[in-house]
N, C-alpha and C. Protein backbone atom coordinates (compact mmCIF):
# COMPACT_ATOMS: atom_id res chain seq x y z
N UNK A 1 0.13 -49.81 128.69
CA UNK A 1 0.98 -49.50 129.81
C UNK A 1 0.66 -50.45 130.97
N UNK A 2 1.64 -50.89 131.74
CA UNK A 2 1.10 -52.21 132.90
C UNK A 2 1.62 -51.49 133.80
N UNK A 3 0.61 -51.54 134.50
CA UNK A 3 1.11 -50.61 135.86
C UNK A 3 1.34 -51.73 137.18
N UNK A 4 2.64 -51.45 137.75
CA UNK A 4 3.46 -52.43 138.86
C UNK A 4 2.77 -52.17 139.64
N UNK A 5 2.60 -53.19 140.43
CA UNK A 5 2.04 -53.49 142.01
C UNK A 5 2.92 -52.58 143.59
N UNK A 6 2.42 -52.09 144.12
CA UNK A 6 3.04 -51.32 144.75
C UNK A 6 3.49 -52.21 145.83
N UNK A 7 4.74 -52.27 146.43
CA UNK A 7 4.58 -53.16 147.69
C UNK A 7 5.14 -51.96 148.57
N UNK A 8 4.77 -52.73 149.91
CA UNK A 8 5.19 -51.95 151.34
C UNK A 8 6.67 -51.94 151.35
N UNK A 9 7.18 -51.00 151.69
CA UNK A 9 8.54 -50.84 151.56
C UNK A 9 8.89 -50.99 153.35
N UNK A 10 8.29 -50.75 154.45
CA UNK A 10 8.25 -50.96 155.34
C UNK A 10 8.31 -51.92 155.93
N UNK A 11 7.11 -53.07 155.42
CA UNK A 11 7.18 -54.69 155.96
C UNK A 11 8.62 -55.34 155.57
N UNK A 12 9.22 -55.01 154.08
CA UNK A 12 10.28 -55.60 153.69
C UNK A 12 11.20 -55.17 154.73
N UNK A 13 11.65 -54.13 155.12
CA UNK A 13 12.55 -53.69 155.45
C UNK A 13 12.18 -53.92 157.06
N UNK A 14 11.60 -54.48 157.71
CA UNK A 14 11.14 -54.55 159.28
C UNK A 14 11.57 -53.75 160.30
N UNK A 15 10.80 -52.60 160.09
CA UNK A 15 11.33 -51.23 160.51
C UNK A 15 10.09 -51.23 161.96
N UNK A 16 10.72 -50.88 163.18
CA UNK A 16 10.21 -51.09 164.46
C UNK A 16 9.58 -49.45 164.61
N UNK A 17 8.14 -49.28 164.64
CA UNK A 17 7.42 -47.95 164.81
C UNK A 17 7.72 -47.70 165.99
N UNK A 18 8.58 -45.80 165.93
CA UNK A 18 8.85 -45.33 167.46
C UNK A 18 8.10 -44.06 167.25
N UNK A 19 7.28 -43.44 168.44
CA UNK A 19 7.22 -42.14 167.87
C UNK A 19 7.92 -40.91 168.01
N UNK A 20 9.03 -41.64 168.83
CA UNK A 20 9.70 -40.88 169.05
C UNK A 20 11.22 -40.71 168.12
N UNK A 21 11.01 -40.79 166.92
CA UNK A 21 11.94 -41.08 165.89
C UNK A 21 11.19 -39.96 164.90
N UNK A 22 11.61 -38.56 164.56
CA UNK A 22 10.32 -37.32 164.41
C UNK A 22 10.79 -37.48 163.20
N UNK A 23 12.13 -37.70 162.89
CA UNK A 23 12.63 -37.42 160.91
C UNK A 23 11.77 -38.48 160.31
N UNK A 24 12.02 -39.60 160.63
CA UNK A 24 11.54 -40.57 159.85
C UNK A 24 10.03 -40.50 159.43
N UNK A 25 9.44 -40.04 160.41
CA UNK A 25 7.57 -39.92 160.71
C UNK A 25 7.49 -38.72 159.56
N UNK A 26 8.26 -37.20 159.66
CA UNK A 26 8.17 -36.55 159.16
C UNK A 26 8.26 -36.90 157.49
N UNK A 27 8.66 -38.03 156.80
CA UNK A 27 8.71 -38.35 155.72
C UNK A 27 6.98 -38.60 155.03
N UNK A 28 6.27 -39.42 156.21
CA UNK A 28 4.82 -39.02 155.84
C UNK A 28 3.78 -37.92 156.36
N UNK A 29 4.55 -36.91 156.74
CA UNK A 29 3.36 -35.33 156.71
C UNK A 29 3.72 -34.99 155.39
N UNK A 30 2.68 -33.93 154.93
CA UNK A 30 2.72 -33.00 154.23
C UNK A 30 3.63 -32.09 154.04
N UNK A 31 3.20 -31.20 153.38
CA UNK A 31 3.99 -29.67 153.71
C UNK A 31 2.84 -29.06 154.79
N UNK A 32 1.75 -29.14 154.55
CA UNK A 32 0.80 -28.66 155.67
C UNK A 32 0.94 -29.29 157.15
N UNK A 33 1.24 -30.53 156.90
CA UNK A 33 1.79 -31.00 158.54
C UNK A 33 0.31 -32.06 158.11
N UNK A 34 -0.40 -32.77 156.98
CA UNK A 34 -1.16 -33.99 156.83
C UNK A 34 -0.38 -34.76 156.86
N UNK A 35 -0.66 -36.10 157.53
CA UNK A 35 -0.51 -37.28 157.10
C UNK A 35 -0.94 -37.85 155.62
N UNK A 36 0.21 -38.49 155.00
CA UNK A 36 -0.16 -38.36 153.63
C UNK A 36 -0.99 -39.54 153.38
N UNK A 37 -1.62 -40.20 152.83
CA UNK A 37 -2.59 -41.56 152.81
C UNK A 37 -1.82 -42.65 152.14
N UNK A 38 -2.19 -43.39 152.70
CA UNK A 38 -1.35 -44.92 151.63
C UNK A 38 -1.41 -45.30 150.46
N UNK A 39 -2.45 -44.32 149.85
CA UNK A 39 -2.24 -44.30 148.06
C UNK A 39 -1.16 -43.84 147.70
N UNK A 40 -0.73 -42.73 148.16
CA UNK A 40 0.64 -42.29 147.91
C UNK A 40 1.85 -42.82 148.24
N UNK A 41 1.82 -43.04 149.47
CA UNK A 41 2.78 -43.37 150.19
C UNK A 41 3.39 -44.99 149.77
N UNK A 42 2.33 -45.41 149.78
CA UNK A 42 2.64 -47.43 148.98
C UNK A 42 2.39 -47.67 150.54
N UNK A 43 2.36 -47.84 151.66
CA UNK A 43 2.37 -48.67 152.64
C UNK A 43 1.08 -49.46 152.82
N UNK A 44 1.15 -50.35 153.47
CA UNK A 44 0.47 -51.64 153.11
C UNK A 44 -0.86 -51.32 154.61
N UNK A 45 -2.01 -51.77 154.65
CA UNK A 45 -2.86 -51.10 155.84
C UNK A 45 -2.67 -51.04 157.00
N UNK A 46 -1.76 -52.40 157.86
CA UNK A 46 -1.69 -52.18 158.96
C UNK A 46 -0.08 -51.29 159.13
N UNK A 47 0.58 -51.05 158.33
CA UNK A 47 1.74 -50.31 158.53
C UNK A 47 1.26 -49.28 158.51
N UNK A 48 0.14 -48.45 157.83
CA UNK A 48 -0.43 -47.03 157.72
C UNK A 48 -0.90 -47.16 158.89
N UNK A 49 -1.63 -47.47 159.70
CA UNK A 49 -2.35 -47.57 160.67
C UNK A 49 -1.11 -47.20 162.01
N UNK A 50 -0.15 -47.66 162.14
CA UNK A 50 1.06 -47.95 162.60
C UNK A 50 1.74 -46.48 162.69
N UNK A 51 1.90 -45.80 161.56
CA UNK A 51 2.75 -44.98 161.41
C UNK A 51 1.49 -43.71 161.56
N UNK A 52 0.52 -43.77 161.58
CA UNK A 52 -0.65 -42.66 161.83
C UNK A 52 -0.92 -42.55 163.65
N UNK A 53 -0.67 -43.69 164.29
CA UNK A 53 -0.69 -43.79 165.70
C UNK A 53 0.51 -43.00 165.91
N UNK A 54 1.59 -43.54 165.63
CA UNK A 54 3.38 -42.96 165.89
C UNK A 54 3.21 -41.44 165.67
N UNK A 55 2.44 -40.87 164.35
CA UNK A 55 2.34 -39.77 164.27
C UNK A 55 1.45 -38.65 165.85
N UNK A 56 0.44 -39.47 165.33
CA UNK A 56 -0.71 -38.42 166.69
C UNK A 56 0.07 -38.63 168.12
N UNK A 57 1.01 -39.70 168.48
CA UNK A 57 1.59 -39.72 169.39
C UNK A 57 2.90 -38.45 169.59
N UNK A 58 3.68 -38.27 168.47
CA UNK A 58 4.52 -37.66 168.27
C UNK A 58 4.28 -35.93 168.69
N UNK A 59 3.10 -36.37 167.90
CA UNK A 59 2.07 -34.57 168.08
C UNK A 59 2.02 -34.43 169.39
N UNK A 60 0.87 -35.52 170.57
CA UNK A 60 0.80 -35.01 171.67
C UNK A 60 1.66 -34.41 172.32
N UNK A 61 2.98 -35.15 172.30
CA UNK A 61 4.18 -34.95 172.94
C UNK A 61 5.06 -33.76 172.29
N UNK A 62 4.70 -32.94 171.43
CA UNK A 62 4.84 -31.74 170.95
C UNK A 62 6.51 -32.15 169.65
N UNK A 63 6.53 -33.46 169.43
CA UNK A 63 7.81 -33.65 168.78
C UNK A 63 7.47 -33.31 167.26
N UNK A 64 6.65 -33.44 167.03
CA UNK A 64 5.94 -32.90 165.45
C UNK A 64 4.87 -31.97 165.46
N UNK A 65 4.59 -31.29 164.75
CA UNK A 65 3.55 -29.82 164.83
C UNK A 65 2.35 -30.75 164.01
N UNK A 66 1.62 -30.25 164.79
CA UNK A 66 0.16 -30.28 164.08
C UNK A 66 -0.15 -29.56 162.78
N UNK A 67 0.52 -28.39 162.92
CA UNK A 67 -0.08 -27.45 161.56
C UNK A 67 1.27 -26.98 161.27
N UNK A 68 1.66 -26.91 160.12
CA UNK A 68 2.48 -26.30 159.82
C UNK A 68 2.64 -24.47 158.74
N UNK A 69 2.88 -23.89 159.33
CA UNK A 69 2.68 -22.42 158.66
C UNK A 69 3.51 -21.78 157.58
């Protein structure tokens, strides 16, 4: 079995990090309200890094929940 190389689907697509854009962010929480890690996700390190700032930003500003119940 050959397993494909994952690429960033993000860098291709040159998608500008807002955090104030809550659907899109919401694609990497959980169901618990985690940030999901870049093993899963495929994004490449500094785009994870990117979209984990956008997130905790999103939180302060109450646009995404911290925990979800």
């Amino acid at each position: 079995m050959i397993k494909r190389k994952k690429f960033c689907k993000l860098c291709i697509g040159k998608y500008h990090y807002d955090y104030k854009d809550a659907r899109f962010l919401s694609q990497f929480l959980s169901d618990n309200g985690r940030i999901i890690p870049r093993r899963i996700t495929g994004a490449c390190a500094p785009c994870q890094r990117k979209i984990t700032t956008a997130v905790k930003r999103a939180r302060h500003l109450a646009l995404l929940p911290y925990v979800r119940r």
